[in-house]
Protein backbone atom coordinates (compact mmCIF):
# COMPACT_ATOMS: atom_id res chain seq x y z
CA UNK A 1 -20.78 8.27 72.25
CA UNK A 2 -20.95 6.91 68.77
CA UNK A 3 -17.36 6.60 67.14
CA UNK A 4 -15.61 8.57 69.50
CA UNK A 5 -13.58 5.91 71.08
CA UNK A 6 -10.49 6.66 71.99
CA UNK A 7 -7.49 4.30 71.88
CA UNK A 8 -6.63 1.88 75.12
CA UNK A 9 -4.54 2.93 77.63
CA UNK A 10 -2.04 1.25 78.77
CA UNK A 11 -1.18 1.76 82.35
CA UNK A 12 1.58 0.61 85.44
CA UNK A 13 0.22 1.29 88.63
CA UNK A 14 -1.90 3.72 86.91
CA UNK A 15 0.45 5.54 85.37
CA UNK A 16 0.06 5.43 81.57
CA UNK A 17 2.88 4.36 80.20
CA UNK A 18 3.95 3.49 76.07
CA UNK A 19 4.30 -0.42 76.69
CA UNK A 20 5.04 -3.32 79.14
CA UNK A 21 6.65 -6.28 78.21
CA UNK A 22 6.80 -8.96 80.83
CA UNK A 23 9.17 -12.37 80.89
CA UNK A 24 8.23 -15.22 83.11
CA UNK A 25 8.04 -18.95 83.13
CA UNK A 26 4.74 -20.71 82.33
CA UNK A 27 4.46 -24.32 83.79
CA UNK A 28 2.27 -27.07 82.10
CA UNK A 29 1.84 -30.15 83.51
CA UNK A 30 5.00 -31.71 81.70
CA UNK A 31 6.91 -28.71 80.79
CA UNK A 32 8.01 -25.35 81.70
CA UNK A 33 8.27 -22.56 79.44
CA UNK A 34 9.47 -18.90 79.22
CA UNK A 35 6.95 -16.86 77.82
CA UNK A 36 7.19 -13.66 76.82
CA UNK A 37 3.81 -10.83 77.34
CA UNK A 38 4.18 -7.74 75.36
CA UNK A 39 1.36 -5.36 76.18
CA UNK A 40 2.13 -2.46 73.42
CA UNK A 41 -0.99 0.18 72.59
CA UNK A 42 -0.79 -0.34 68.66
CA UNK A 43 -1.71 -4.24 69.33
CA UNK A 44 -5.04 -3.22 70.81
CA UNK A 45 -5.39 0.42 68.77
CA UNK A 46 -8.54 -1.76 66.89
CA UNK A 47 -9.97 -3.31 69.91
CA UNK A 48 -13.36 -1.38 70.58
CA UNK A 49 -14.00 -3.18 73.99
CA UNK A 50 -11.04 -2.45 75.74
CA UNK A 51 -10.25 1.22 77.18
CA UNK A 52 -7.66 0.51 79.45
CA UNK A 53 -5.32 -2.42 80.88
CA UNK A 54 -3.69 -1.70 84.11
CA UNK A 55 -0.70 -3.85 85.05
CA UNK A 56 -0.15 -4.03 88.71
CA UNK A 57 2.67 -5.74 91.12
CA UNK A 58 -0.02 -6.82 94.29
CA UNK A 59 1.32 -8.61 97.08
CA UNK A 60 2.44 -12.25 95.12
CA UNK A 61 1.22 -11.28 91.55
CA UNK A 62 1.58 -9.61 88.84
CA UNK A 63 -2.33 -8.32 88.40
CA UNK A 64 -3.34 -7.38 84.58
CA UNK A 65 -6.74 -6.12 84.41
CA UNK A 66 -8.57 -5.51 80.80
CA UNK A 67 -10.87 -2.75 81.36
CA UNK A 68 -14.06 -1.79 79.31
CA UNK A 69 -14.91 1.39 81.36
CA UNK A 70 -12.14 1.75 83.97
CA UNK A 71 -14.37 4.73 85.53
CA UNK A 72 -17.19 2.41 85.84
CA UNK A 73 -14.76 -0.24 87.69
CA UNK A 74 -16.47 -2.77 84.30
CA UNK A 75 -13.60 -5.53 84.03
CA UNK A 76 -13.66 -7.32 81.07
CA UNK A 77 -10.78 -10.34 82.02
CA UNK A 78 -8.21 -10.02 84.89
CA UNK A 79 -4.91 -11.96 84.65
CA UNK A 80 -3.08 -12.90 87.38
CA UNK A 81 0.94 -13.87 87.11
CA UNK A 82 2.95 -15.26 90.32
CA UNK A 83 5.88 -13.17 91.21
CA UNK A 84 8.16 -16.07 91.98
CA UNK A 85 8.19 -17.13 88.01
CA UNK A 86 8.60 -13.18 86.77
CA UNK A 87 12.10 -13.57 85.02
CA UNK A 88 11.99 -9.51 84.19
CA UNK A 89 9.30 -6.66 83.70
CA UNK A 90 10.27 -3.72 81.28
CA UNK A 91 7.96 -0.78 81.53
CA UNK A 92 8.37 1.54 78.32
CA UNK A 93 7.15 5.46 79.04
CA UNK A 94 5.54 7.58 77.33
């Protein structure tokens, strides 16, 4: 599997979709902030380590999961966002 690599995925609730772009507050310990998290497929088109990132609403968060080999179940990172500081979620399909 030399320099076949195909380009990551992006998937909601493992559904591949174009883009997600997600709103929310971040707190520090002084301030709060509104931060915005586009996950778009041309930002990670040069990444070699990342096949997929899947973007799931579980129970109180919003679960983003970097895969290397999503078949494999190998995670690379896993983010995890509270629902109760998600201002908006805008799923873009394909």
């Amino acid at each position: 599997m030399a320099d076949s690599r195909k380009e990551t995925s992006i998937k909601f609730h493992g559904v591949r979709v174009k883009n997600v772009v997600i709103t929310h507050l971040r707190r520090t310990s002084n301030t709060s902030t509104i931060e915005k998290l586009d996950i778009l497929t041309a930002k990670y088109e040069r990444n070699q380590t990342i096949e997929t990132i899947n973007i799931q609403i579980v129970a109180e968060y919003v679960t983003i999961t970097y895969y290397k080999d999503e078949a494999a179940n190998v995670i690379i990172n896993r983010e995890l966002i509270p629902t109760h500081s998600i201002e908006h979620i805008m799923v873009n399909d394909i």
